[in-house]
C-alpha atoms as a PDB file:
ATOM      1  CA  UNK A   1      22.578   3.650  23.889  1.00  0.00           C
ATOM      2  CA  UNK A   2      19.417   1.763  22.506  1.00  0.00           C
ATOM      3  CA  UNK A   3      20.480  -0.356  19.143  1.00  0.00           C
ATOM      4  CA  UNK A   4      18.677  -2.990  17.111  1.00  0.00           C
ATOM      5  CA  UNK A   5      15.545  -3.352  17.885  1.00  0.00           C
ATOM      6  CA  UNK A   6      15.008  -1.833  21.150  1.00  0.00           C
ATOM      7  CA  UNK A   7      16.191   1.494  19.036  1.00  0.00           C
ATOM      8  CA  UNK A   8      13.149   0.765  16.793  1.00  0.00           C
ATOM      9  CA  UNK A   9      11.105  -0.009  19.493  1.00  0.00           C
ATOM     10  CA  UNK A  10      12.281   3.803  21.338  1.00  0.00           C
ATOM     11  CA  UNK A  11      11.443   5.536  18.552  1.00  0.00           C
ATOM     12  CA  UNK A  12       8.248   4.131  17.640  1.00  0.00           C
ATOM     13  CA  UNK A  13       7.028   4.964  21.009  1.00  0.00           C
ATOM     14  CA  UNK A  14       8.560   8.621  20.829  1.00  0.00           C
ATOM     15  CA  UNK A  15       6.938   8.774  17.290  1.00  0.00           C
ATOM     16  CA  UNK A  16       3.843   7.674  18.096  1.00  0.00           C
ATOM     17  CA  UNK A  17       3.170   9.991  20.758  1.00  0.00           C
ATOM     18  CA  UNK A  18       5.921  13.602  19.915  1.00  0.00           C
ATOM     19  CA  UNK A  19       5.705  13.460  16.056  1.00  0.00           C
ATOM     20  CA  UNK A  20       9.014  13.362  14.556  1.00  0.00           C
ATOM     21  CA  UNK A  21      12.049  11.957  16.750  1.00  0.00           C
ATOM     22  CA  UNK A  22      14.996  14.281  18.008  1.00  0.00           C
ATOM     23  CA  UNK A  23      17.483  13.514  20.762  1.00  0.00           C
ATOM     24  CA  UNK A  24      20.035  15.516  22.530  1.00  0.00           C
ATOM     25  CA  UNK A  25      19.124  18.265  20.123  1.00  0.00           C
ATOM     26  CA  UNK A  26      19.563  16.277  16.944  1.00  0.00           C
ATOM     27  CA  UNK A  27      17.893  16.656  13.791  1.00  0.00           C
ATOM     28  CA  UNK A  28      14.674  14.700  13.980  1.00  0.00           C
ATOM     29  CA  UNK A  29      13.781  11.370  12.499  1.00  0.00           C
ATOM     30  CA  UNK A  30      10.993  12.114  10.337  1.00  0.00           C
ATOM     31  CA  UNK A  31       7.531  10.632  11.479  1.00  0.00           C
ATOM     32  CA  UNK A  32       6.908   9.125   8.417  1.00  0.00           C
ATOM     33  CA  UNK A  33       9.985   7.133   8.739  1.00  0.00           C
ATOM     34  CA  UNK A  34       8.959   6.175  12.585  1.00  0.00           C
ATOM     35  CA  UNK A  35       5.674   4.862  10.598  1.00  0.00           C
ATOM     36  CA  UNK A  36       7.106   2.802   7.909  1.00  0.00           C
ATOM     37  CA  UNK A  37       9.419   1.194  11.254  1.00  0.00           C
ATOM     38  CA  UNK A  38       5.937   0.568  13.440  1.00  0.00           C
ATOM     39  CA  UNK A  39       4.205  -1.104   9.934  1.00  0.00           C
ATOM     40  CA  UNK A  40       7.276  -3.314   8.721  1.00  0.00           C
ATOM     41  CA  UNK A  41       8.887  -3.815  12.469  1.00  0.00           C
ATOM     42  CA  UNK A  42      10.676  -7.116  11.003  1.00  0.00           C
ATOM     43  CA  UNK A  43      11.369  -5.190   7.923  1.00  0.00           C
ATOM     44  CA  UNK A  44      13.703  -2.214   9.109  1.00  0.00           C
ATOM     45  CA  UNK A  45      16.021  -2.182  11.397  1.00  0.00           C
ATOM     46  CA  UNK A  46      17.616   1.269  11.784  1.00  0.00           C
ATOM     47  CA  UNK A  47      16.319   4.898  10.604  1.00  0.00           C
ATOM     48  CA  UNK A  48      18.017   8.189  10.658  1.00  0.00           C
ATOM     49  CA  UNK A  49      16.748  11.767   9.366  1.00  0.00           C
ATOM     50  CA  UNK A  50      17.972  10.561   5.924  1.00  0.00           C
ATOM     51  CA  UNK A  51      17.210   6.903   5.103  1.00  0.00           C
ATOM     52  CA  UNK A  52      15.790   4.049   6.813  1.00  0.00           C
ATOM     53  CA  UNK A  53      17.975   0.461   6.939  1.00  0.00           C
ATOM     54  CA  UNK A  54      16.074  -2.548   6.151  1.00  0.00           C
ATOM     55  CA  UNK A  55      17.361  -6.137   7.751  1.00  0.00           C
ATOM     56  CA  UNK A  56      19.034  -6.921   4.311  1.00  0.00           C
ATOM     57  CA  UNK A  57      21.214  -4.058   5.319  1.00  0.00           C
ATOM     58  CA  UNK A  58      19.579  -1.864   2.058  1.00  0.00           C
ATOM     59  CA  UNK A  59      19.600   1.711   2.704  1.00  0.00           C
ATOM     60  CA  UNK A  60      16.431   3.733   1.465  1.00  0.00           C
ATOM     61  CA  UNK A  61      16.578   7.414   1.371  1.00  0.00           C
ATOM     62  CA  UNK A  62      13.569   9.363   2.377  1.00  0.00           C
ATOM     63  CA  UNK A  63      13.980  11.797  -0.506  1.00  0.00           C
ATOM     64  CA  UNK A  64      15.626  11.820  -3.781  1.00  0.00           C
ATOM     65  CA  UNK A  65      15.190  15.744  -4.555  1.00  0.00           C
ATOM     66  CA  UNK A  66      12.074  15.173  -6.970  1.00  0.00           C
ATOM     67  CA  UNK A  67       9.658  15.733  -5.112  1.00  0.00           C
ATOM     68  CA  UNK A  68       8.082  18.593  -6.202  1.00  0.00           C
ATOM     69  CA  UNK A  69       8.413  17.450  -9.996  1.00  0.00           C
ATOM     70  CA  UNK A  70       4.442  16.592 -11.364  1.00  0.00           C
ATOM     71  CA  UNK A  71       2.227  13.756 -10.223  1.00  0.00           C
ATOM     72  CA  UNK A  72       2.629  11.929 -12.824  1.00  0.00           C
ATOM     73  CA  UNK A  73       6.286  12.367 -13.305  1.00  0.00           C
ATOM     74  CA  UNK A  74       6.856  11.267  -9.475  1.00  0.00           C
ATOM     75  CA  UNK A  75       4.350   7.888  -9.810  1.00  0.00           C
ATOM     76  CA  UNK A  76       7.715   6.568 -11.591  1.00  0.00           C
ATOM     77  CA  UNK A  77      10.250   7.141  -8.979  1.00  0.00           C
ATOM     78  CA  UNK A  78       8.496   7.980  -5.887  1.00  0.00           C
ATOM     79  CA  UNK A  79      11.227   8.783  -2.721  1.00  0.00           C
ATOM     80  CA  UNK A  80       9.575   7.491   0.518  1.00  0.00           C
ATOM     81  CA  UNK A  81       8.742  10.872   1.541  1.00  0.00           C
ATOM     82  CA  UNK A  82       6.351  11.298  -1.441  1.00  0.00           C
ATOM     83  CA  UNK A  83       4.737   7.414  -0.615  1.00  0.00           C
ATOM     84  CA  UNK A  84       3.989   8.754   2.844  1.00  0.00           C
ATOM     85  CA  UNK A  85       3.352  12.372   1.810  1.00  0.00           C
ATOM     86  CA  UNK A  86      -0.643  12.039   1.147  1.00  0.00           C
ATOM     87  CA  UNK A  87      -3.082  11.116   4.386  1.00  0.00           C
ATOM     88  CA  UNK A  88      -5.070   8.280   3.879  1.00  0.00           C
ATOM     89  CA  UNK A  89      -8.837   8.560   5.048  1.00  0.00           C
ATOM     90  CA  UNK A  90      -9.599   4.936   6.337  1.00  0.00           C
ATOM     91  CA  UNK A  91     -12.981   4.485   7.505  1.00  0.00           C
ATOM     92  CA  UNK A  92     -16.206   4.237   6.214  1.00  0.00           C
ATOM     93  CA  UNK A  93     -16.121   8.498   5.954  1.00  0.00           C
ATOM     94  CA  UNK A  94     -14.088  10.157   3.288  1.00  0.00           C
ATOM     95  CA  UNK A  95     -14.330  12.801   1.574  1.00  0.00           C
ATOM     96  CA  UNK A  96     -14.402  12.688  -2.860  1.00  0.00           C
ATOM     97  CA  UNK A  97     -11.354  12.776  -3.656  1.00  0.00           C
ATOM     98  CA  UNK A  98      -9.985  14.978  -6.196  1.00  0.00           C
ATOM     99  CA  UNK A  99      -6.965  16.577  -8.589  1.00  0.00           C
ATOM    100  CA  UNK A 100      -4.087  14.421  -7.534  1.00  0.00           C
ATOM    101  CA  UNK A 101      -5.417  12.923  -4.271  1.00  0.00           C
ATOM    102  CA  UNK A 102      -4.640   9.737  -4.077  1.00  0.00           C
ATOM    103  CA  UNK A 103      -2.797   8.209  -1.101  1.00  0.00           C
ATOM    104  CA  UNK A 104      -1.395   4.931  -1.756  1.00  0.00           C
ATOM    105  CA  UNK A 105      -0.699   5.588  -5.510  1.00  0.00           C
ATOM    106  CA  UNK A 106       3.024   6.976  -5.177  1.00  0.00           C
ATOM    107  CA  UNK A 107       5.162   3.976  -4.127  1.00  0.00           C
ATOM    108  CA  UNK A 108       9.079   3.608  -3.391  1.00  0.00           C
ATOM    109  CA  UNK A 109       9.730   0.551  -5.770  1.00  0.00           C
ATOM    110  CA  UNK A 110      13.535   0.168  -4.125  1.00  0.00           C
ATOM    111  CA  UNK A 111      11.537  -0.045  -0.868  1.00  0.00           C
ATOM    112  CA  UNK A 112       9.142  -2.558  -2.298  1.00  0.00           C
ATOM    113  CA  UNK A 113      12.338  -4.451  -3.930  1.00  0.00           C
ATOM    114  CA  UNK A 114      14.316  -4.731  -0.926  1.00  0.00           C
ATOM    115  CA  UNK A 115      11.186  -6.252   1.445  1.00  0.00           C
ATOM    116  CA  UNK A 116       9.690  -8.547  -1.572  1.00  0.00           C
ATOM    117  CA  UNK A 117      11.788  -9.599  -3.820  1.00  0.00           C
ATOM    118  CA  UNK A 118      14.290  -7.208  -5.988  1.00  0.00           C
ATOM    119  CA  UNK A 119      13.099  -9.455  -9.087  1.00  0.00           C
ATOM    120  CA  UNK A 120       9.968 -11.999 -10.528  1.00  0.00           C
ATOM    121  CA  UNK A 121      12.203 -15.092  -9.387  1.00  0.00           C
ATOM    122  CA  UNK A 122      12.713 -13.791  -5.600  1.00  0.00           C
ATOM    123  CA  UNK A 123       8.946 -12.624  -5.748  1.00  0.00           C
ATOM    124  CA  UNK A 124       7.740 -15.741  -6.601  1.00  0.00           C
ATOM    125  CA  UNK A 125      10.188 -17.680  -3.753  1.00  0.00           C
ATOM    126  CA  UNK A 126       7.754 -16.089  -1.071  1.00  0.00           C
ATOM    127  CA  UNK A 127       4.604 -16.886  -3.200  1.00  0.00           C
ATOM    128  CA  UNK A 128       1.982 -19.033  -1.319  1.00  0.00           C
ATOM    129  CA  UNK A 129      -1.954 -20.263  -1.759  1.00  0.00           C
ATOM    130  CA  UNK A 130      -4.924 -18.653  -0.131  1.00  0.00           C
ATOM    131  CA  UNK A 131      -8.193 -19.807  -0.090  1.00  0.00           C
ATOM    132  CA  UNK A 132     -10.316 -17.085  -1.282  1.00  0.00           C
ATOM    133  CA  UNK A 133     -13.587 -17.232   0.026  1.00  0.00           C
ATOM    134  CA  UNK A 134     -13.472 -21.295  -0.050  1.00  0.00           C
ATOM    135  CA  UNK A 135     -13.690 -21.348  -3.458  1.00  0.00           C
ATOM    136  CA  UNK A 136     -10.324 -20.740  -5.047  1.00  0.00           C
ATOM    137  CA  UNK A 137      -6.659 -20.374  -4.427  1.00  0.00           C
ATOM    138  CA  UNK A 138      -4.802 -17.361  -4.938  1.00  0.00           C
ATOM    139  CA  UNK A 139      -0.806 -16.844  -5.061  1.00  0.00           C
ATOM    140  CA  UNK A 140       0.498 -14.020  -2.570  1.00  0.00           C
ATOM    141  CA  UNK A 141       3.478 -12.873  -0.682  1.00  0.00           C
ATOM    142  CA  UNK A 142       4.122 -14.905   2.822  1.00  0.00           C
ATOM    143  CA  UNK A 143       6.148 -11.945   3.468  1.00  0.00           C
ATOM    144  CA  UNK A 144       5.077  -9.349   6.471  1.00  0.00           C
ATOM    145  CA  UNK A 145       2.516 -12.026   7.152  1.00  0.00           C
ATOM    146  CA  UNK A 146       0.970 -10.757   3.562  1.00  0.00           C
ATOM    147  CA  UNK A 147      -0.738 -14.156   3.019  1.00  0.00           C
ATOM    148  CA  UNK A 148      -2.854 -14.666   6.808  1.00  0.00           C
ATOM    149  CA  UNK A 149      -3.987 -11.100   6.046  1.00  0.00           C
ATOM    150  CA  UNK A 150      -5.464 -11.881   3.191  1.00  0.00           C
ATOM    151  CA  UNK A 151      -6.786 -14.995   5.010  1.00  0.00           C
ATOM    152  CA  UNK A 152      -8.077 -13.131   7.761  1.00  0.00           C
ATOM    153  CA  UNK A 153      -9.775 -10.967   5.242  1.00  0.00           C
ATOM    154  CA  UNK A 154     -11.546 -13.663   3.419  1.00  0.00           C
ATOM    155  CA  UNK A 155     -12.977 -15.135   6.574  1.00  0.00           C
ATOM    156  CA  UNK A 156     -14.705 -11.491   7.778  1.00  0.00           C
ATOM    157  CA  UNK A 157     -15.887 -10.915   4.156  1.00  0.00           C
ATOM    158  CA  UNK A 158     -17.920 -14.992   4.214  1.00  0.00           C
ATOM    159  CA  UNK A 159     -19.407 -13.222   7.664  1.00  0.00           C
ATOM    160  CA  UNK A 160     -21.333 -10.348   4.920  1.00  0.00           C
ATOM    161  CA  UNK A 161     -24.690 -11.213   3.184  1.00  0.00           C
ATOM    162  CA  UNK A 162     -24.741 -12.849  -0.450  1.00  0.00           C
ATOM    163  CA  UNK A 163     -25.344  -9.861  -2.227  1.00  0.00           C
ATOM    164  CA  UNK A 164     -22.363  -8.111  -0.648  1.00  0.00           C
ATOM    165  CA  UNK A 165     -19.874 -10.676  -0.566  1.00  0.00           C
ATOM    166  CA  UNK A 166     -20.460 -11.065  -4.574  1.00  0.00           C
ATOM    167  CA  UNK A 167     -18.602  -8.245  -5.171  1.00  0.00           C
ATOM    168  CA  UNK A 168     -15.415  -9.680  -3.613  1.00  0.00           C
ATOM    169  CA  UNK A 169     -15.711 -12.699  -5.908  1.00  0.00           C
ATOM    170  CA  UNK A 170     -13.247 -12.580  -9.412  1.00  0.00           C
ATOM    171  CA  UNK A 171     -10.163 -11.831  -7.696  1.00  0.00           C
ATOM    172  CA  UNK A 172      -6.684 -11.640  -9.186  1.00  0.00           C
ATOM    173  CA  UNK A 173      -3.652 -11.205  -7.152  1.00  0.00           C
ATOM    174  CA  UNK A 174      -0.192 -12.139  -8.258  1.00  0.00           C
ATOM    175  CA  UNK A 175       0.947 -10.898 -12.072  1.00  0.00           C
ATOM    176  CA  UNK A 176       4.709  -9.193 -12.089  1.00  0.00           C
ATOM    177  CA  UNK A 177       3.678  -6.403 -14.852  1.00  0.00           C
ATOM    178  CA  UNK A 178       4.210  -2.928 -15.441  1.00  0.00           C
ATOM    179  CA  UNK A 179       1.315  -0.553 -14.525  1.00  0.00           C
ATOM    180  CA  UNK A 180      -0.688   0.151 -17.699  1.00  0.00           C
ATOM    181  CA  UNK A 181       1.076   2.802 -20.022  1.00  0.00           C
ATOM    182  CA  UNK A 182       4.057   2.914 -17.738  1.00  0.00           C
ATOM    183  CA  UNK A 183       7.614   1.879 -17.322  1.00  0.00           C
ATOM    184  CA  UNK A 184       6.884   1.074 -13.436  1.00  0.00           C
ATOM    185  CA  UNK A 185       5.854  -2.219 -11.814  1.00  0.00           C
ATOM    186  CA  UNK A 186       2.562  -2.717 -10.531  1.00  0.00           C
ATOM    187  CA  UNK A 187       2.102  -3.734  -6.918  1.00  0.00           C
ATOM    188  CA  UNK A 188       0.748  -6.872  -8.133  1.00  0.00           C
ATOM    189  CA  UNK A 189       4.110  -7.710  -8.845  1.00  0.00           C
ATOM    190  CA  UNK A 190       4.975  -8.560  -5.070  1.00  0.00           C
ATOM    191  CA  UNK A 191       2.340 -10.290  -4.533  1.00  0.00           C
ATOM    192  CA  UNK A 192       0.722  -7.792  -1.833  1.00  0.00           C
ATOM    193  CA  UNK A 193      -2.342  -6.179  -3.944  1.00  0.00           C
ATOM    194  CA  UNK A 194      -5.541  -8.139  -5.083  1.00  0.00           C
ATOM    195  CA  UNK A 195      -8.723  -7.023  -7.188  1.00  0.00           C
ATOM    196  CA  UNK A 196     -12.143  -7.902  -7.038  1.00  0.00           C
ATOM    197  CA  UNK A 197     -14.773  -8.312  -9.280  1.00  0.00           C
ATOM    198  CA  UNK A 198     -14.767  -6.000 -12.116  1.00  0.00           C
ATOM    199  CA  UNK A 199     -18.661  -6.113 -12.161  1.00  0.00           C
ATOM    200  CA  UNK A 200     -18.963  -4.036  -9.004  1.00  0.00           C
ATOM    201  CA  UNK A 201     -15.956  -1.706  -9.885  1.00  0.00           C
ATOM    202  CA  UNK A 202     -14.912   1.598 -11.909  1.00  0.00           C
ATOM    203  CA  UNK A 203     -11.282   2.444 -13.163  1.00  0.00           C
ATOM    204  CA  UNK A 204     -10.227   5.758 -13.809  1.00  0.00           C
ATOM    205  CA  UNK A 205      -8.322   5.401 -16.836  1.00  0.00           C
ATOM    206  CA  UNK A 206     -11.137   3.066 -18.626  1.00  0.00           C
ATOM    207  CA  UNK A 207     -13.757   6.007 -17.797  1.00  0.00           C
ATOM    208  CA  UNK A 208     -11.617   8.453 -18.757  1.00  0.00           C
ATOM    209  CA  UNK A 209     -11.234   6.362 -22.648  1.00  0.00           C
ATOM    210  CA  UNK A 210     -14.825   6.415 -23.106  1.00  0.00           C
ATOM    211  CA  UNK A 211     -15.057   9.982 -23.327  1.00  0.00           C
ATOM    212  CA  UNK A 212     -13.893  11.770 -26.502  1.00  0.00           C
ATOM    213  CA  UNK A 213     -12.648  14.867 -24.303  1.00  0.00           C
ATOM    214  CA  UNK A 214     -10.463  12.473 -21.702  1.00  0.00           C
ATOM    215  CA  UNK A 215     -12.464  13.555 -18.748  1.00  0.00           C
ATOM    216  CA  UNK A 216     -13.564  11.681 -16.001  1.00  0.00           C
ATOM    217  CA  UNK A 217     -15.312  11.897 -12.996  1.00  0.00           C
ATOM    218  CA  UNK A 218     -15.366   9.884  -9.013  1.00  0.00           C
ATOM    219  CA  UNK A 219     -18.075   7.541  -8.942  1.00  0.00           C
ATOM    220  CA  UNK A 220     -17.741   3.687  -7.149  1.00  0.00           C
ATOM    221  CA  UNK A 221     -19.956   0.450  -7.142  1.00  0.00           C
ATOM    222  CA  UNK A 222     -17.843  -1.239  -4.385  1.00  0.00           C
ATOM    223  CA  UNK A 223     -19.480  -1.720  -0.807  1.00  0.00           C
ATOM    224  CA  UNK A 224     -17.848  -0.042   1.984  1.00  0.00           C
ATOM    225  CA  UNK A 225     -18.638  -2.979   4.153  1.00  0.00           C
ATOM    226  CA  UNK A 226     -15.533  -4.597   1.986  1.00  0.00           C
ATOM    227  CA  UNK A 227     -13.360  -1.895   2.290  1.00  0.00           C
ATOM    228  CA  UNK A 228     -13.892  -1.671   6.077  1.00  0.00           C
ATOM    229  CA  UNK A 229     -12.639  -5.294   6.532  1.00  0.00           C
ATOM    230  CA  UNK A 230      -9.451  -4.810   4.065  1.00  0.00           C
ATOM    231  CA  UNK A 231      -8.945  -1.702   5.855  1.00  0.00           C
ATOM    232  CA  UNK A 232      -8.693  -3.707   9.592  1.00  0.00           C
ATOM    233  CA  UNK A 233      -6.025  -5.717   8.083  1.00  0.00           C
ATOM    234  CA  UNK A 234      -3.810  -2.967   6.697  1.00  0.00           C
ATOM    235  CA  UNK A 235      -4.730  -3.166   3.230  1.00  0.00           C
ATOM    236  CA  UNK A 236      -5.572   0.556   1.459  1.00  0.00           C
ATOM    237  CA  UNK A 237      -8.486   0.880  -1.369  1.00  0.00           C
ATOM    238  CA  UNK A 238      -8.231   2.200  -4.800  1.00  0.00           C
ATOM    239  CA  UNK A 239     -11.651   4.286  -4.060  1.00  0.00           C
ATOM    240  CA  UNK A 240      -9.804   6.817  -2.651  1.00  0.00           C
ATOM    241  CA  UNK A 241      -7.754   7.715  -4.914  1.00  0.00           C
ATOM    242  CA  UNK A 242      -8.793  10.737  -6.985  1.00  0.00           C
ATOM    243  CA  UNK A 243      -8.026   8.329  -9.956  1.00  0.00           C
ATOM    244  CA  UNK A 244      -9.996   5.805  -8.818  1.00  0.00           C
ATOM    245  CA  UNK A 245      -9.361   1.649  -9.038  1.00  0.00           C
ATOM    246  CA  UNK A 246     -12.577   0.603  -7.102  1.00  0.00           C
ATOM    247  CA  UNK A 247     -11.270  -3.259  -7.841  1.00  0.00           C
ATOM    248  CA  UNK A 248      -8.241  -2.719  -6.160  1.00  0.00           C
ATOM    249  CA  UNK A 249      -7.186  -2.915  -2.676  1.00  0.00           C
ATOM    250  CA  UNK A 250      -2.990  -3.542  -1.767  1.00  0.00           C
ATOM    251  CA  UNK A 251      -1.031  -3.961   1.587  1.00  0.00           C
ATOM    252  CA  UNK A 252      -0.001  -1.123   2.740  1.00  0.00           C
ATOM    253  CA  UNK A 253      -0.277  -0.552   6.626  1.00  0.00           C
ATOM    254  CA  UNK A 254       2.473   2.480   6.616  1.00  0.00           C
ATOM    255  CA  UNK A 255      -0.917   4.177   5.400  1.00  0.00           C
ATOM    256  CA  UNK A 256      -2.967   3.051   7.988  1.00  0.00           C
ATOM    257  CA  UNK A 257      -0.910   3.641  10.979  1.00  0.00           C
ATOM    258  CA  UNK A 258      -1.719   6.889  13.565  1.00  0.00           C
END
């Protein structure tokens, strides 16, 4: 009988090459549970076809019986199974995304709690410097190794040419704050998502407010050579969502695992 972390260990490797885990003709482990464990190994320490069990000993269920309420009604209080529900196309390939495509956008906030802080003052405990791009510091999370991610990151994008790496210049990390026109917190708020410089991005919503009927439509300004390195380091991109945020890129290596 396999506990701790050689249990976590077993099932990644059964998840990572059978799909979801069953034993002795069990109900299976979902797979997106055996992903979360294989992105956050010092984060959880137990999963079972219902929940997964993070170090803290906090239990997070993989649904909460919402999940086929409306997008937007969901972006509120998304179960795990919605965060992990939508594939995310990293690479420099993807297809326009569209209607409610956007993989990243639907987030546990419990789940997010219980790894980074469950308030602003445990947050901000974990908060440390980076040097962005040598030229100024910015605060994020030293948790999951958050902060030499971001490091790593800055050091492949000062590798790009000049008129490239400009449009990784103006970031902003760290700000515990509710997502514009919502009740929820941002992922800025645990210190794990960063945005660049407005100059070379588009935003859904502010397209969306400049047109009298409320449309809007995909379009992006941000190099893919960026998004490729922030991809390599487990960090998603805003560009491909459906409702686009071209500025912003967040950790989020659940998303990125195969």
């Amino acid at each position: 009988m396999r506990t701790g972390a050689a249990q976590i260990a077993w099932l990644v490797m059964l998840g990572a090459c059978c799909g979801a885990v069953s034993t002795h003709g069990a109900p299976a482990i979902p797979v997106e549970l055996v992903r979360l464990s294989q992105a956050y190994p010092g984060q959880i320490k137990g999963a079972t076809t219902a929940d997964i069990v993070l170090a803290s000993s906090v239990h997070v269920s993989y649904t909460n019986g919402r999940e086929a309420e409306p997008f937007e009604q969901r972006l509120g209080h998304a179960s795990l199974k919605d965060q992990m529900a939508i594939p995310y196309p990293a690479g420099a390939s993807y297809p326009v995304p569209s209607g409610d495509n956007d993989p990243g956008r639907l987030r546990n906030i419990p789940f997010f709690q219980a790894m980074y802080g469950a308030d602003e003052r445990a947050v901000r405990s974990h908060l440390v410097t980076v040097r962005w791009l040598g030229r100024r510091d910015l605060l994020v999370t030293s948790v999951n190794g958050v902060d030499k991610a971001l490091m790593r990151v800055s050091n492949a994008l000062m590798q790009l040419p000049r008129q490239i790496l400009d449009c990784a210049s103006g970031a902003g990390t760290f700000a515990y704050r509710r997502v514009a026109g919502s009740d929820y917190l941002s992922p800025h708020s645990f210190g794990i998502a960063i945005d660049l410089n407005r100059g070379c991005s588009n935003y859904w919503y502010w397209d969306k407010r400049r047109r009298r009927d409320g449309s809007f439509a995909y379009v992006n300004r941000m190099p893919i050579e960026i998004v490729l390195v922030f991809e390599r380091e487990g960090f998603i991109w805003g560009g491909k969502w459906a409702h686009y945020d071209t500025m912003h890129f967040e950790y989020r290596p659940e998303l990125l695992v195969r």
